[in-house]
PDB file of N, CA and C in Angstrom:
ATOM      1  N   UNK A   1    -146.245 -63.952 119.052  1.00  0.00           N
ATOM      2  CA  UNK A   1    -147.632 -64.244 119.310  1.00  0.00           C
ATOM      3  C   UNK A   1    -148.545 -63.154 118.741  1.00  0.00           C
ATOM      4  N   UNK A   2    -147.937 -61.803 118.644  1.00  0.00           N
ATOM      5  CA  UNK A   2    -148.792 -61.056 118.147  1.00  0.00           C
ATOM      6  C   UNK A   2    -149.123 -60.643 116.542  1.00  0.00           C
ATOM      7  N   UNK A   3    -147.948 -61.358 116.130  1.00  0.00           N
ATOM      8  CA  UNK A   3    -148.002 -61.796 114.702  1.00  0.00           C
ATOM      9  C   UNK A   3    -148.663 -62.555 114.172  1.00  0.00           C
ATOM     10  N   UNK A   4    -149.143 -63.836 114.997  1.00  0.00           N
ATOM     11  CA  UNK A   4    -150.080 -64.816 115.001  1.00  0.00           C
ATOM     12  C   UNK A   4    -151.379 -64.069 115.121  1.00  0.00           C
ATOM     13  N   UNK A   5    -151.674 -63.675 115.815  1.00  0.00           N
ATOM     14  CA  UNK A   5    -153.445 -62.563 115.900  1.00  0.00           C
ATOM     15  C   UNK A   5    -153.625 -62.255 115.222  1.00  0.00           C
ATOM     16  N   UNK A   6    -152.524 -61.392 114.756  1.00  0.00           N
ATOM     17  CA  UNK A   6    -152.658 -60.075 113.622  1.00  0.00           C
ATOM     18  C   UNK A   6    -153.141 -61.075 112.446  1.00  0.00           C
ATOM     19  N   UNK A   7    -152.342 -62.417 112.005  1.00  0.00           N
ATOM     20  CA  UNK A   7    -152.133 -62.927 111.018  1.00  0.00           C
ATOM     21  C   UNK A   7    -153.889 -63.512 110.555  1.00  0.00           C
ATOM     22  N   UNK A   8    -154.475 -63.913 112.006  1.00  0.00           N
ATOM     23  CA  UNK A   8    -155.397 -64.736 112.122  1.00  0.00           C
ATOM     24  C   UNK A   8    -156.773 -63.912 111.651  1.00  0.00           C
ATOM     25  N   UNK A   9    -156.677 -62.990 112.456  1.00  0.00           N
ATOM     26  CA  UNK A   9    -157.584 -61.375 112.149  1.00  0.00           C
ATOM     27  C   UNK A   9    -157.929 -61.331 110.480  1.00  0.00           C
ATOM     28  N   UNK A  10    -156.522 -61.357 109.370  1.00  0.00           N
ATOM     29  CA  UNK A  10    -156.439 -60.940 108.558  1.00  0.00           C
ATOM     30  C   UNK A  10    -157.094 -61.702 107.737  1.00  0.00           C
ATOM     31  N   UNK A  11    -156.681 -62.921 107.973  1.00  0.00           N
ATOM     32  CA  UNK A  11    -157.496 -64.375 107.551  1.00  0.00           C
ATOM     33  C   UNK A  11    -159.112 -64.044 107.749  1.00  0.00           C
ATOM     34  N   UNK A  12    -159.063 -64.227 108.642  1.00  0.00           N
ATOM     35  CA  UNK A  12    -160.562 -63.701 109.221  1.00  0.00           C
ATOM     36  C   UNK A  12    -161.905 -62.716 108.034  1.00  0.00           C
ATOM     37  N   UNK A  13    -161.062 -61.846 108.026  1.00  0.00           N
ATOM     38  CA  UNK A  13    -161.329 -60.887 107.401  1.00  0.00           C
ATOM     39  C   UNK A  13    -161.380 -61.207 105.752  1.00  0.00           C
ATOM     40  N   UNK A  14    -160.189 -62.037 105.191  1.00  0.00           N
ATOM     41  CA  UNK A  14    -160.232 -62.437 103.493  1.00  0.00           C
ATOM     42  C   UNK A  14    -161.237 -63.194 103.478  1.00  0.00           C
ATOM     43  N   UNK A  15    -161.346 -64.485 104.499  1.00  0.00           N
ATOM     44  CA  UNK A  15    -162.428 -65.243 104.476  1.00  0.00           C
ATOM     45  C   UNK A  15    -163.856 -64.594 104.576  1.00  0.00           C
ATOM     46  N   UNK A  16    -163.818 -63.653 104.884  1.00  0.00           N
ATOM     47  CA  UNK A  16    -165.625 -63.503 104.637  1.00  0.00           C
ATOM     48  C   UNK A  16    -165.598 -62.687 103.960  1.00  0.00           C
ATOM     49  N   UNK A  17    -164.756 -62.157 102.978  1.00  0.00           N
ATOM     50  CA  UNK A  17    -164.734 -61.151 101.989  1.00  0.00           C
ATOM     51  C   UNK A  17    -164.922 -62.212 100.585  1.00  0.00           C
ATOM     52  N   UNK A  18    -164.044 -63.595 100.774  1.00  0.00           N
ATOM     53  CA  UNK A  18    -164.505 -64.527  99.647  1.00  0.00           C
ATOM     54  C   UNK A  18    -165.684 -65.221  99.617  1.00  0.00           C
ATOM     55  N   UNK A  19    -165.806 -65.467 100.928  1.00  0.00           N
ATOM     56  CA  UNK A  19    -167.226 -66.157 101.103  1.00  0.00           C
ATOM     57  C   UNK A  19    -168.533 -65.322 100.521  1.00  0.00           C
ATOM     58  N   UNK A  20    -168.485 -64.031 100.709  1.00  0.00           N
ATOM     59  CA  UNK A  20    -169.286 -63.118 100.030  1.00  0.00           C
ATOM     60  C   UNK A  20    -169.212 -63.849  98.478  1.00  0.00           C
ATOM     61  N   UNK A  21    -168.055 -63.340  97.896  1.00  0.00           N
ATOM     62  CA  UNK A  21    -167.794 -63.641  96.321  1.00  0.00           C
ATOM     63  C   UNK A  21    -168.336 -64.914  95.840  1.00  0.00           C
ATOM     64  N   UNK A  22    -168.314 -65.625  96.494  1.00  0.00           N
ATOM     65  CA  UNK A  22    -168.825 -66.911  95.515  1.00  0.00           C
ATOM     66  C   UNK A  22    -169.691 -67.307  96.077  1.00  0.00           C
ATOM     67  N   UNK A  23    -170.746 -68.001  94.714  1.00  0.00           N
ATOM     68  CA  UNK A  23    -171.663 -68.912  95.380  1.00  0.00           C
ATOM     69  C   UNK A  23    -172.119 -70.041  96.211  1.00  0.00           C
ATOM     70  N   UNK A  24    -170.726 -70.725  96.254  1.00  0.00           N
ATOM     71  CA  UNK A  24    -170.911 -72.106  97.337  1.00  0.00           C
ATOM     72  C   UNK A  24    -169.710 -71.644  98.905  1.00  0.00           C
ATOM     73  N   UNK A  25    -170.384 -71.443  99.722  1.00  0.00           N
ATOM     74  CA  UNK A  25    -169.824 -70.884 100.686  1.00  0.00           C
ATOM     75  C   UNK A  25    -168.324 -72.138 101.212  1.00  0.00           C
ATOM     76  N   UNK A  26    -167.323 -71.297 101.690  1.00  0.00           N
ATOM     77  CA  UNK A  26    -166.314 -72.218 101.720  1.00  0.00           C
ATOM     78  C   UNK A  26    -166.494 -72.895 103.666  1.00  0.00           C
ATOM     79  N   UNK A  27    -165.773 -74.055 103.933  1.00  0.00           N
ATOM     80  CA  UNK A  27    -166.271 -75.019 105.004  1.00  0.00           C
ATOM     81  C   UNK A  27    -166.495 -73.808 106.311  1.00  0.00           C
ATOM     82  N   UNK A  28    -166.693 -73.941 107.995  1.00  0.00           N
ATOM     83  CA  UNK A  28    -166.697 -73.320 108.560  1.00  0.00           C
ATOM     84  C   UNK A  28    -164.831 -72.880 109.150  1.00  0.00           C
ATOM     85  N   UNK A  29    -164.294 -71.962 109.168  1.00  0.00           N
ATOM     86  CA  UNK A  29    -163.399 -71.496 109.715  1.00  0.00           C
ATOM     87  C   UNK A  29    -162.717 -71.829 111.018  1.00  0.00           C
ATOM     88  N   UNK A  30    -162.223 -72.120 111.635  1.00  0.00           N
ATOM     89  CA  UNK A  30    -161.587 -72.914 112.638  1.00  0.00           C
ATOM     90  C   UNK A  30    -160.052 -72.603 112.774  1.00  0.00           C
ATOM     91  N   UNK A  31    -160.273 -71.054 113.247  1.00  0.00           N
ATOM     92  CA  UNK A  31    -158.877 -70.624 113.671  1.00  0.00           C
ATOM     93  C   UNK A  31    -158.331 -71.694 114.310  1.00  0.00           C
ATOM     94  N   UNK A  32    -157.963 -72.525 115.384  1.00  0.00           N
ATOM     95  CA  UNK A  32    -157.804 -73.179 116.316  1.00  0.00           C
ATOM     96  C   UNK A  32    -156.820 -74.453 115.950  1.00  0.00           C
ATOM     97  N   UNK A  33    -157.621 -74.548 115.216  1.00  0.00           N
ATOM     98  CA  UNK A  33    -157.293 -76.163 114.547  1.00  0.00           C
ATOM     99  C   UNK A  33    -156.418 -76.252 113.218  1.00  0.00           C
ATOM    100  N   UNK A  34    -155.021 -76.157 113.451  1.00  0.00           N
ATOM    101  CA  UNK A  34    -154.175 -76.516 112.289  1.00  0.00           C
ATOM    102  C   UNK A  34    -154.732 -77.424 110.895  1.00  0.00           C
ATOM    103  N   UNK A  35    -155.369 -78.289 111.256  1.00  0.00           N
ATOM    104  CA  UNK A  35    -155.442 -79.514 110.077  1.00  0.00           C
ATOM    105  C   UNK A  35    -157.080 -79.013 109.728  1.00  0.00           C
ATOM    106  N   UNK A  36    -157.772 -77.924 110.121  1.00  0.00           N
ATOM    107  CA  UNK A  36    -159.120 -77.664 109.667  1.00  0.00           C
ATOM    108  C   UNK A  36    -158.472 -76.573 108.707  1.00  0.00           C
ATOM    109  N   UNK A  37    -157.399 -75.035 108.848  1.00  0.00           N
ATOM    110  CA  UNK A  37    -156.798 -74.201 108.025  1.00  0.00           C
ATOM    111  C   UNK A  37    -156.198 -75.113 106.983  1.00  0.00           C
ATOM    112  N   UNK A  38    -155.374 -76.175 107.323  1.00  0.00           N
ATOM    113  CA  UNK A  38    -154.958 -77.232 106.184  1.00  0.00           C
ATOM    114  C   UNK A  38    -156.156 -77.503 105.037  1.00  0.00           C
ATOM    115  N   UNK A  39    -157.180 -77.844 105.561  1.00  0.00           N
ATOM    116  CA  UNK A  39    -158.274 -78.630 104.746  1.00  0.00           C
ATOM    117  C   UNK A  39    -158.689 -77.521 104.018  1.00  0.00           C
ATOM    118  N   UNK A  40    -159.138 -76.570 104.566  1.00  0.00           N
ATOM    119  CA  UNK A  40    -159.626 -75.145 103.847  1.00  0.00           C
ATOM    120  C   UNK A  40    -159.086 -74.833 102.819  1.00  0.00           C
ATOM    121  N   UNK A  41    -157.464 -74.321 102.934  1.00  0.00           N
ATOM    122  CA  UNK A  41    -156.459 -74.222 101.882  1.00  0.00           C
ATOM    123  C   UNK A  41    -156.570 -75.249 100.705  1.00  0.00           C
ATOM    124  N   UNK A  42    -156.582 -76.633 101.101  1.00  0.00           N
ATOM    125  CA  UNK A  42    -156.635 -77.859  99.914  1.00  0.00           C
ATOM    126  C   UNK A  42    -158.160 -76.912  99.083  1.00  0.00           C
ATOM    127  N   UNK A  43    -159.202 -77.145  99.963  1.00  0.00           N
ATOM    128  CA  UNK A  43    -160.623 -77.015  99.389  1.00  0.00           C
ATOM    129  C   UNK A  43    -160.585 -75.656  98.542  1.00  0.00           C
ATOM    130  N   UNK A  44    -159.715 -74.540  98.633  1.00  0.00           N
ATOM    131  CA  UNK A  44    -159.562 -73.008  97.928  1.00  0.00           C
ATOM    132  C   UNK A  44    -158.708 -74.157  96.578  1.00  0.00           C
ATOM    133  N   UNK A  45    -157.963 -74.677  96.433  1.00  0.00           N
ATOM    134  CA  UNK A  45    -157.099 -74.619  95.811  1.00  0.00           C
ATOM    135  C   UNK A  45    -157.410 -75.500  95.303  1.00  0.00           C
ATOM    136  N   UNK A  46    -158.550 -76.546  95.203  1.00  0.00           N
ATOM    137  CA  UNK A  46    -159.277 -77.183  94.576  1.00  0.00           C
ATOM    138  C   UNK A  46    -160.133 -76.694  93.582  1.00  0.00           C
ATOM    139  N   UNK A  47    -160.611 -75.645  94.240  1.00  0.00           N
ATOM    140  CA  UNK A  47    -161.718 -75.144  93.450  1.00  0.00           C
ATOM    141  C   UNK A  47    -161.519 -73.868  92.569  1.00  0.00           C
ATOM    142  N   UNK A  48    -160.342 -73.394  92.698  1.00  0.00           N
ATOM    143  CA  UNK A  48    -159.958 -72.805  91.719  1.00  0.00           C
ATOM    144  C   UNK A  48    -159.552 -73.385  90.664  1.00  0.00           C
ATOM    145  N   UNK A  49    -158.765 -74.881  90.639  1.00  0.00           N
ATOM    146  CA  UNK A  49    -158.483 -75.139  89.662  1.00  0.00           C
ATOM    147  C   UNK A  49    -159.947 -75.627  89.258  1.00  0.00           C
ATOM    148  N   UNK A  50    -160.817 -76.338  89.454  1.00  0.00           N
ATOM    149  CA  UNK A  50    -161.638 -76.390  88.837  1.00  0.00           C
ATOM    150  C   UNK A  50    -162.429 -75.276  88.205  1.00  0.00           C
ATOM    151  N   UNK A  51    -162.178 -74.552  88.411  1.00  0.00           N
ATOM    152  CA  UNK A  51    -162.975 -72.754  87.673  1.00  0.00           C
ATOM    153  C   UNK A  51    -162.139 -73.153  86.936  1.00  0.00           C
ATOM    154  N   UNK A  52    -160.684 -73.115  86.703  1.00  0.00           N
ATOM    155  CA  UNK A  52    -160.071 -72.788  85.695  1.00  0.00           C
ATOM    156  C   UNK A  52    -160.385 -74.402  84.719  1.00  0.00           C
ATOM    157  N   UNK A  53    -160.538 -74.977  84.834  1.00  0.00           N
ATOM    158  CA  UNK A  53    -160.556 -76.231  84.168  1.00  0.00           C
ATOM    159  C   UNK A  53    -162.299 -76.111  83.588  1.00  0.00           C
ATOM    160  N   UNK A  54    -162.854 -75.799  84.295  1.00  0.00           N
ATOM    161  CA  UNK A  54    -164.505 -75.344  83.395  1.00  0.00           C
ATOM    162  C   UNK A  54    -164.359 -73.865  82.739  1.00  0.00           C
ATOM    163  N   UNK A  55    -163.309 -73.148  82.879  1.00  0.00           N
ATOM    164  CA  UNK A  55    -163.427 -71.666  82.596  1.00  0.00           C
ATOM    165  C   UNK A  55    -164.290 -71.103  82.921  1.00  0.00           C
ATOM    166  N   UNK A  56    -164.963 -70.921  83.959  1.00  0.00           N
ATOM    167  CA  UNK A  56    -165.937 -70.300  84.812  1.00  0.00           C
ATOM    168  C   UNK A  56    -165.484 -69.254  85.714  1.00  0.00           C
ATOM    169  N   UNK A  57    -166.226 -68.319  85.806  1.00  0.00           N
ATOM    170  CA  UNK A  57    -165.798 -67.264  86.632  1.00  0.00           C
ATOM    171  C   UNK A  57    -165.170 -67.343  88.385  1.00  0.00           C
ATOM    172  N   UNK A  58    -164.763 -66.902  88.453  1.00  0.00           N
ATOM    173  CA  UNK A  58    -164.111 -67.476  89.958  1.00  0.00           C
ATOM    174  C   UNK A  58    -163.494 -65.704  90.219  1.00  0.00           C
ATOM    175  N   UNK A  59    -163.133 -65.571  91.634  1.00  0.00           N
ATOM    176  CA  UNK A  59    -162.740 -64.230  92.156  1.00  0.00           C
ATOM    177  C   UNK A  59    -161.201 -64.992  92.257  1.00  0.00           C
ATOM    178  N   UNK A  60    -160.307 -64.950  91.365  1.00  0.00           N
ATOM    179  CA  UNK A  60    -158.765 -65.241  91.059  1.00  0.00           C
ATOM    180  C   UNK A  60    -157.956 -64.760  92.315  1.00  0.00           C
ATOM    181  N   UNK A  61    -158.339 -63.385  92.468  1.00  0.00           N
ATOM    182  CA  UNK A  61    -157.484 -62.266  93.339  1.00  0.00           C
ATOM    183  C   UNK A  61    -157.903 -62.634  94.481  1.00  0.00           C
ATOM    184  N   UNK A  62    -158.952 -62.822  95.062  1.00  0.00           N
ATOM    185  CA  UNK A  62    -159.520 -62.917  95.938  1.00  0.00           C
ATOM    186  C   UNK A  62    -158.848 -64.366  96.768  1.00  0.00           C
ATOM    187  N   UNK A  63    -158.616 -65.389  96.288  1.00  0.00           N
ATOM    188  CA  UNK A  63    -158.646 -66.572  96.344  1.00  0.00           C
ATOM    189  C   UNK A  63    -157.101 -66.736  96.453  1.00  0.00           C
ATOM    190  N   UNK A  64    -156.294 -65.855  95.836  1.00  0.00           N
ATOM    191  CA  UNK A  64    -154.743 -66.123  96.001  1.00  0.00           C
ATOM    192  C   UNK A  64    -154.062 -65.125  97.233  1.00  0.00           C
ATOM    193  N   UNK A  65    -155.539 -64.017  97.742  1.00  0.00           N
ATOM    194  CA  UNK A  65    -155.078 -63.706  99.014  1.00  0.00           C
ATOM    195  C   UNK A  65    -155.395 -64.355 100.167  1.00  0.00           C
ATOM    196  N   UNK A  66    -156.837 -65.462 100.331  1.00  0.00           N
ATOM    197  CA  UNK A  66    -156.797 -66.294 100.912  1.00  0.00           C
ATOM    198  C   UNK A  66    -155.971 -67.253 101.116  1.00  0.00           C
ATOM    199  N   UNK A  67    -155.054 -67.535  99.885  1.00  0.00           N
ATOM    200  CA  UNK A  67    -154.334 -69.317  99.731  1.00  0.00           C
ATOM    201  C   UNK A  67    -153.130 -68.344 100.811  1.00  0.00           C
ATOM    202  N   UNK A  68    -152.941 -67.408 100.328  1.00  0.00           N
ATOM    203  CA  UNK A  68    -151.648 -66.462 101.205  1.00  0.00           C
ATOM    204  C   UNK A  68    -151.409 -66.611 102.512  1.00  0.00           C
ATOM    205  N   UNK A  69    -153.017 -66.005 102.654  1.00  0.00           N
ATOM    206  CA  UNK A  69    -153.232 -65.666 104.250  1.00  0.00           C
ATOM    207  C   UNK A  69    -153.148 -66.886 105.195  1.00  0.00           C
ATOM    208  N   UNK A  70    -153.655 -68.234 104.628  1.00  0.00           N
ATOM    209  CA  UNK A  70    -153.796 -69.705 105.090  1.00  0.00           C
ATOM    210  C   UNK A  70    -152.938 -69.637 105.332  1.00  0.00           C
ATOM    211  N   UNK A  71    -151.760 -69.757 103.925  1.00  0.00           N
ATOM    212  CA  UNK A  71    -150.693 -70.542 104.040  1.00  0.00           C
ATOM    213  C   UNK A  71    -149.472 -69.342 105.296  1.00  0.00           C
ATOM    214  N   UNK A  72    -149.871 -68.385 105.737  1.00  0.00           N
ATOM    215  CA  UNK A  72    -149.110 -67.538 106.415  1.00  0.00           C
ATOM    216  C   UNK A  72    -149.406 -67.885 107.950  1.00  0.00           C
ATOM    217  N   UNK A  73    -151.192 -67.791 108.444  1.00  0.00           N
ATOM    218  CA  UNK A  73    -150.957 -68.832 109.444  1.00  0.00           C
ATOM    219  C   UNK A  73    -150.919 -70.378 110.262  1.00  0.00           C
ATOM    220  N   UNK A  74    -150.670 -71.112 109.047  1.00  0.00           N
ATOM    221  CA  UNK A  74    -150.111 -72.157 109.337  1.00  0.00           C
ATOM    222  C   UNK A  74    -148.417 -72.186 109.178  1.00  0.00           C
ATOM    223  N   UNK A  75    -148.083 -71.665 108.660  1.00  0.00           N
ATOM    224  CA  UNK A  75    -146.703 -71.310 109.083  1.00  0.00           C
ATOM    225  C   UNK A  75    -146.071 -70.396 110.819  1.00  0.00           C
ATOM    226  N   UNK A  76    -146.262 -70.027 110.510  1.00  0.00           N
ATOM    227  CA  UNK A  76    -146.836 -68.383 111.851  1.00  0.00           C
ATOM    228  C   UNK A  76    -146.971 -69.977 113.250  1.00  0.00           C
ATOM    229  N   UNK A  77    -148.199 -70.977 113.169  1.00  0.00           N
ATOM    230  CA  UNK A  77    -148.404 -71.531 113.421  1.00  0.00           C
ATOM    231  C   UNK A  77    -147.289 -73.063 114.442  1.00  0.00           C
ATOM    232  N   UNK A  78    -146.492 -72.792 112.984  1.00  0.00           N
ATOM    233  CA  UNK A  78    -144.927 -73.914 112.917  1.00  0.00           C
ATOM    234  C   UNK A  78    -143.985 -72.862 113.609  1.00  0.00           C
ATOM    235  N   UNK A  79    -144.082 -71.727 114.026  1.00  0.00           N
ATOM    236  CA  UNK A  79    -143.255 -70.749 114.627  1.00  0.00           C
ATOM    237  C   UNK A  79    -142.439 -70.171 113.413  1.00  0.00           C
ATOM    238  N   UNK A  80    -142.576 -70.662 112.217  1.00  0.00           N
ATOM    239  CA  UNK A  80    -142.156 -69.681 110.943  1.00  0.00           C
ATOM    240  C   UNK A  80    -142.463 -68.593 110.614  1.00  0.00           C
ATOM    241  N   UNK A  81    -141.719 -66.993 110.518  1.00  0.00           N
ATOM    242  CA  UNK A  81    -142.597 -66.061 110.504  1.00  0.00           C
ATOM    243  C   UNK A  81    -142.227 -65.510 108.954  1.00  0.00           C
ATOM    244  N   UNK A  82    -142.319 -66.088 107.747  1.00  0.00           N
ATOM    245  CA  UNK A  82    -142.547 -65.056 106.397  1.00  0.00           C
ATOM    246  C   UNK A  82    -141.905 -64.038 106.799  1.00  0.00           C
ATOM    247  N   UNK A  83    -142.292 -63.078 107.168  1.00  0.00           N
ATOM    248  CA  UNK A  83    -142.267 -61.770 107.082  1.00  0.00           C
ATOM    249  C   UNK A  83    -140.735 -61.817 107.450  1.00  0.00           C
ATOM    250  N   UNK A  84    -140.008 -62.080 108.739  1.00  0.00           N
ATOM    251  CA  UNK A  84    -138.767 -62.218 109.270  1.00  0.00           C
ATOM    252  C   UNK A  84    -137.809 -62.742 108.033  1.00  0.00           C
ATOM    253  N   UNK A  85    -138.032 -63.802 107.633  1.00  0.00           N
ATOM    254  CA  UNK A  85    -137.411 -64.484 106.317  1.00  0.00           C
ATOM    255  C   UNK A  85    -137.048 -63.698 105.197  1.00  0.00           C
ATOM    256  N   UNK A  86    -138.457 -62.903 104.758  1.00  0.00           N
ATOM    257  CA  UNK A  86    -138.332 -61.835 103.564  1.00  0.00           C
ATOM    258  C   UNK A  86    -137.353 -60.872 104.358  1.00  0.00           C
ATOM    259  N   UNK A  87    -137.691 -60.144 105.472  1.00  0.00           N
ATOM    260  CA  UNK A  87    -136.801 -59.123 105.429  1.00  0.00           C
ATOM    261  C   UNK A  87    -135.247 -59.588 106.029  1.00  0.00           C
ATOM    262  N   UNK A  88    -135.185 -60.643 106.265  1.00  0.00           N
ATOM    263  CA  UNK A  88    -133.823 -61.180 106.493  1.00  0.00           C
ATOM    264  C   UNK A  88    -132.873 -61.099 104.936  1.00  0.00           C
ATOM    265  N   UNK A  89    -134.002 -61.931 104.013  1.00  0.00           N
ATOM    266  CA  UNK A  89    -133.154 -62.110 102.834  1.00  0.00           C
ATOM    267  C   UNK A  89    -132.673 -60.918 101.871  1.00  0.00           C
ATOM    268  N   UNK A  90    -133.968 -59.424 102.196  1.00  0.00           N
ATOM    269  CA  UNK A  90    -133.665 -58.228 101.889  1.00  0.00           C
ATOM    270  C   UNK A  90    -132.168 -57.400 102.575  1.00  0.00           C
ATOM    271  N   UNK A  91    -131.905 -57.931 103.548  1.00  0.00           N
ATOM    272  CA  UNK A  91    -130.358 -57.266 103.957  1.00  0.00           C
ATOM    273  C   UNK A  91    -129.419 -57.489 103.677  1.00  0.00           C
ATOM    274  N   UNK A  92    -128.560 -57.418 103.305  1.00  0.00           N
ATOM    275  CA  UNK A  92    -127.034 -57.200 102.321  1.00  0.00           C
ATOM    276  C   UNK A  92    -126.238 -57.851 104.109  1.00  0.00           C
ATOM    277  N   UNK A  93    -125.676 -59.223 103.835  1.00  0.00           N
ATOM    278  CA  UNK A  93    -124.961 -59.899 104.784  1.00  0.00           C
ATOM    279  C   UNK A  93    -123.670 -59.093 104.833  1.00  0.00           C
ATOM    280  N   UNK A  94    -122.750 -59.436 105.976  1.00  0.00           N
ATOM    281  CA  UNK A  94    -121.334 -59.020 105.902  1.00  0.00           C
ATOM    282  C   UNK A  94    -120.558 -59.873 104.904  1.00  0.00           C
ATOM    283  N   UNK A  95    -121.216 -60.954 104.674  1.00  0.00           N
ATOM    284  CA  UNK A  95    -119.814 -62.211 104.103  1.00  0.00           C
ATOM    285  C   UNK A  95    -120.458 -61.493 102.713  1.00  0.00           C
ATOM    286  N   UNK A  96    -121.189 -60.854 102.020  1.00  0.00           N
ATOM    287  CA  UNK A  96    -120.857 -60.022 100.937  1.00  0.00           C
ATOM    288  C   UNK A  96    -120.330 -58.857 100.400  1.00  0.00           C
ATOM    289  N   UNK A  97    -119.905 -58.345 101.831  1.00  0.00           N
ATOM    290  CA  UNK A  97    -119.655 -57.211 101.282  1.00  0.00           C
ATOM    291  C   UNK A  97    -118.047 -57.336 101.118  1.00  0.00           C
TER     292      UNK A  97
END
């Protein structure tokens, strides 16, 4: 659960750091609601490809730490924790050695 806060916080925080960056502000935020973080994520990942499809300036970096952060708590969300996974797959099992 406290991975979830932390996760949400962080979100929190990218989101109004992108919302700064660009000119059309992205929908309202709705920690709460699974299928509103869903919609958000589609709407980032929409509109990047469209920057890239007009070649227009867009904050790239900015936008692939948001798609991150989404996609971390809606997972987090499903009781999936990333982080556990990565460092699971970083340890050297017994059946290899």
């Amino acid at each position: 659960m406290a991975r979830l806060k932390q996760a949400k916080a962080e979100l929190k925080e990218s989101y109004d750091c992108f919302n700064q960056a660009v000119e059309k502000q992205l929908p309202a935020l709705a920690l709460s609601n699974p299928d509103s973080i869903k919609n958000l994520l589609n709407t980032v990942i929409r509109r990047e490809s469209l920057s890239v499809a007009k070649k227009s300036s867009f904050p790239h970096k900015l936008s692939a730490d948001l798609r991150k952060k989404l996609a971390d708590v809606l997972l987090l969300i499903d009781k999936v924790d990333i982080e556990v996974i990565k460092e699971r797959a970083k340890t050297p099992s017994a059946d290899k050695a």
